[in-house]
C-alpha atoms as a PDB file:
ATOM      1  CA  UNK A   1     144.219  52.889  89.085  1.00  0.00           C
ATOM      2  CA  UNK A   2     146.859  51.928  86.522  1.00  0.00           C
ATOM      3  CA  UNK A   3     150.670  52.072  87.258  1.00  0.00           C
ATOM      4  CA  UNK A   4     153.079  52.323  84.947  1.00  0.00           C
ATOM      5  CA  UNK A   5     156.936  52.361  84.514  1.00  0.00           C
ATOM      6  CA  UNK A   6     157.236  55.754  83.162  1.00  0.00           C
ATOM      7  CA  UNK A   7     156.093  58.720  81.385  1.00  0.00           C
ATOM      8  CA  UNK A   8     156.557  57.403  77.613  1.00  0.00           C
ATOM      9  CA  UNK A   9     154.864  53.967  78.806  1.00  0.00           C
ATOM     10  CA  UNK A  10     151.765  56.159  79.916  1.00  0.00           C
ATOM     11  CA  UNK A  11     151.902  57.571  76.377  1.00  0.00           C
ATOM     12  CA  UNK A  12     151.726  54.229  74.459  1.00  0.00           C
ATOM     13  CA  UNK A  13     149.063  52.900  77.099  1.00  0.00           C
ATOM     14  CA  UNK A  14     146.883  55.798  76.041  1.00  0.00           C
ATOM     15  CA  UNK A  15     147.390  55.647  72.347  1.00  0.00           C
ATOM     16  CA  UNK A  16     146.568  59.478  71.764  1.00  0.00           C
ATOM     17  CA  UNK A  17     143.721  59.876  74.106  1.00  0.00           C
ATOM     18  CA  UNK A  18     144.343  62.380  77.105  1.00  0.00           C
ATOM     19  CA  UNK A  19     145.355  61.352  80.465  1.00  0.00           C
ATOM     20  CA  UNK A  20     143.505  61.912  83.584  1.00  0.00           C
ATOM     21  CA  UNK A  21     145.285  62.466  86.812  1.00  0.00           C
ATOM     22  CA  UNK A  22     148.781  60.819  86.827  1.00  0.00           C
ATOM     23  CA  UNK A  23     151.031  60.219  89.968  1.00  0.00           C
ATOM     24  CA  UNK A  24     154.450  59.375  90.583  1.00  0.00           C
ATOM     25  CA  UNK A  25     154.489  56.519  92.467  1.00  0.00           C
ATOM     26  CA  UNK A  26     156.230  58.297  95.767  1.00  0.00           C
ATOM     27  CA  UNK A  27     153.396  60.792  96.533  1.00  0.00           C
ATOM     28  CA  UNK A  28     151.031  57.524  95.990  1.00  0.00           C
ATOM     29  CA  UNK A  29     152.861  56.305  98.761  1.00  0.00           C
ATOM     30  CA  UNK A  30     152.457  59.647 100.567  1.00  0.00           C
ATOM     31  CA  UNK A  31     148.975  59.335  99.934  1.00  0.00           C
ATOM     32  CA  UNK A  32     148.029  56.274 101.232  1.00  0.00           C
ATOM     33  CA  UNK A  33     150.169  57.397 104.571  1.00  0.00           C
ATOM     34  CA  UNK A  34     148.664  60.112 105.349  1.00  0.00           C
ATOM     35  CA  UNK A  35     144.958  59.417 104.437  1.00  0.00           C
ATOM     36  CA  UNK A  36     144.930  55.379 105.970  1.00  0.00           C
ATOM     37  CA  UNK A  37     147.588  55.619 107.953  1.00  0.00           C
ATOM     38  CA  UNK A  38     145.925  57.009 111.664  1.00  0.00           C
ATOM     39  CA  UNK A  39     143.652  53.908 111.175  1.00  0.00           C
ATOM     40  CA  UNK A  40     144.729  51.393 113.730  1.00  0.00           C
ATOM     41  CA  UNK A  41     144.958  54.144 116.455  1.00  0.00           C
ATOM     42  CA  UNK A  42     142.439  53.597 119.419  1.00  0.00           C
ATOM     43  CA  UNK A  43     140.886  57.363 119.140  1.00  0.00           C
ATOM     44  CA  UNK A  44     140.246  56.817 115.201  1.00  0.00           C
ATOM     45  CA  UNK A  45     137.752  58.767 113.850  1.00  0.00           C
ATOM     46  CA  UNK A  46     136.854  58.997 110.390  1.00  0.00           C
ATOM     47  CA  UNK A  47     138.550  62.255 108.562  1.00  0.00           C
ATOM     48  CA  UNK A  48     136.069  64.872 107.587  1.00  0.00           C
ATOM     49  CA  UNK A  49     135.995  65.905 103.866  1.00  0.00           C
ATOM     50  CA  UNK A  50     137.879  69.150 104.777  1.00  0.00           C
ATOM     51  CA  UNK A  51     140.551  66.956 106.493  1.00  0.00           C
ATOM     52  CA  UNK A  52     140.512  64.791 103.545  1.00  0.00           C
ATOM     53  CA  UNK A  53     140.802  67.729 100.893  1.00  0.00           C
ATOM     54  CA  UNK A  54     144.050  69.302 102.990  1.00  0.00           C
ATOM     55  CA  UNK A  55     145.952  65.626 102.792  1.00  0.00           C
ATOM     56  CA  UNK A  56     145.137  66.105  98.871  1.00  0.00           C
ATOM     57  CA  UNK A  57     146.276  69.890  98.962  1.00  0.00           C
ATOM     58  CA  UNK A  58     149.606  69.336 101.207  1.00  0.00           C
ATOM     59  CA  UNK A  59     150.811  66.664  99.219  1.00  0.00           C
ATOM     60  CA  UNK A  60     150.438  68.665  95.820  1.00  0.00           C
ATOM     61  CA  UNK A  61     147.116  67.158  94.814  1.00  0.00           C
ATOM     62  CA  UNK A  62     145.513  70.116  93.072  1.00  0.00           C
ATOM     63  CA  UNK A  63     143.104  71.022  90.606  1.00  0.00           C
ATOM     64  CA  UNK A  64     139.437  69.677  89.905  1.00  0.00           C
ATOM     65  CA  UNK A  65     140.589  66.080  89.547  1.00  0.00           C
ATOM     66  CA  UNK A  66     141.483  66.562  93.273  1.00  0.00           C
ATOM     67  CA  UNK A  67     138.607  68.723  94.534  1.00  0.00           C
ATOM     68  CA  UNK A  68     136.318  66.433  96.964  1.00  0.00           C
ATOM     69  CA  UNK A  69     132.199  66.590  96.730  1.00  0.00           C
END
């Protein structure tokens, strides 16, 4: 994971070659809520890939990038 301070530094990171997945910085955030954040809770249990997949799919995270095995 690279971040960057905007669009047009993406561009001259990359030099021409395509990007994979790129993500503003506030769904990252998002993210990292909803799929870590239940872990300190006594009943934890690890998320199945189906729970996993919906975090991905509410928060926008769509497309074969975001598809889970």
């Amino acid at each position: 994971m690279n971040l960057f301070r905007s669009e047009e530094h993406i561009d001259r990171w990359l030099a021409g070659a395509r990007p994979g997945a790129t993500v503003p910085v506030d769904r990252l955030c998002a993210l990292a809520h909803a799929w870590w954040g239940d872990r300190l809770d006594p009943g934890w249990r690890p998320h199945t890939r189906d729970e996993n997949q919906a975090i991905l799919d509410s928060l926008g995270l769509t497309g074969p990038f975001w598809r889970l095995p």
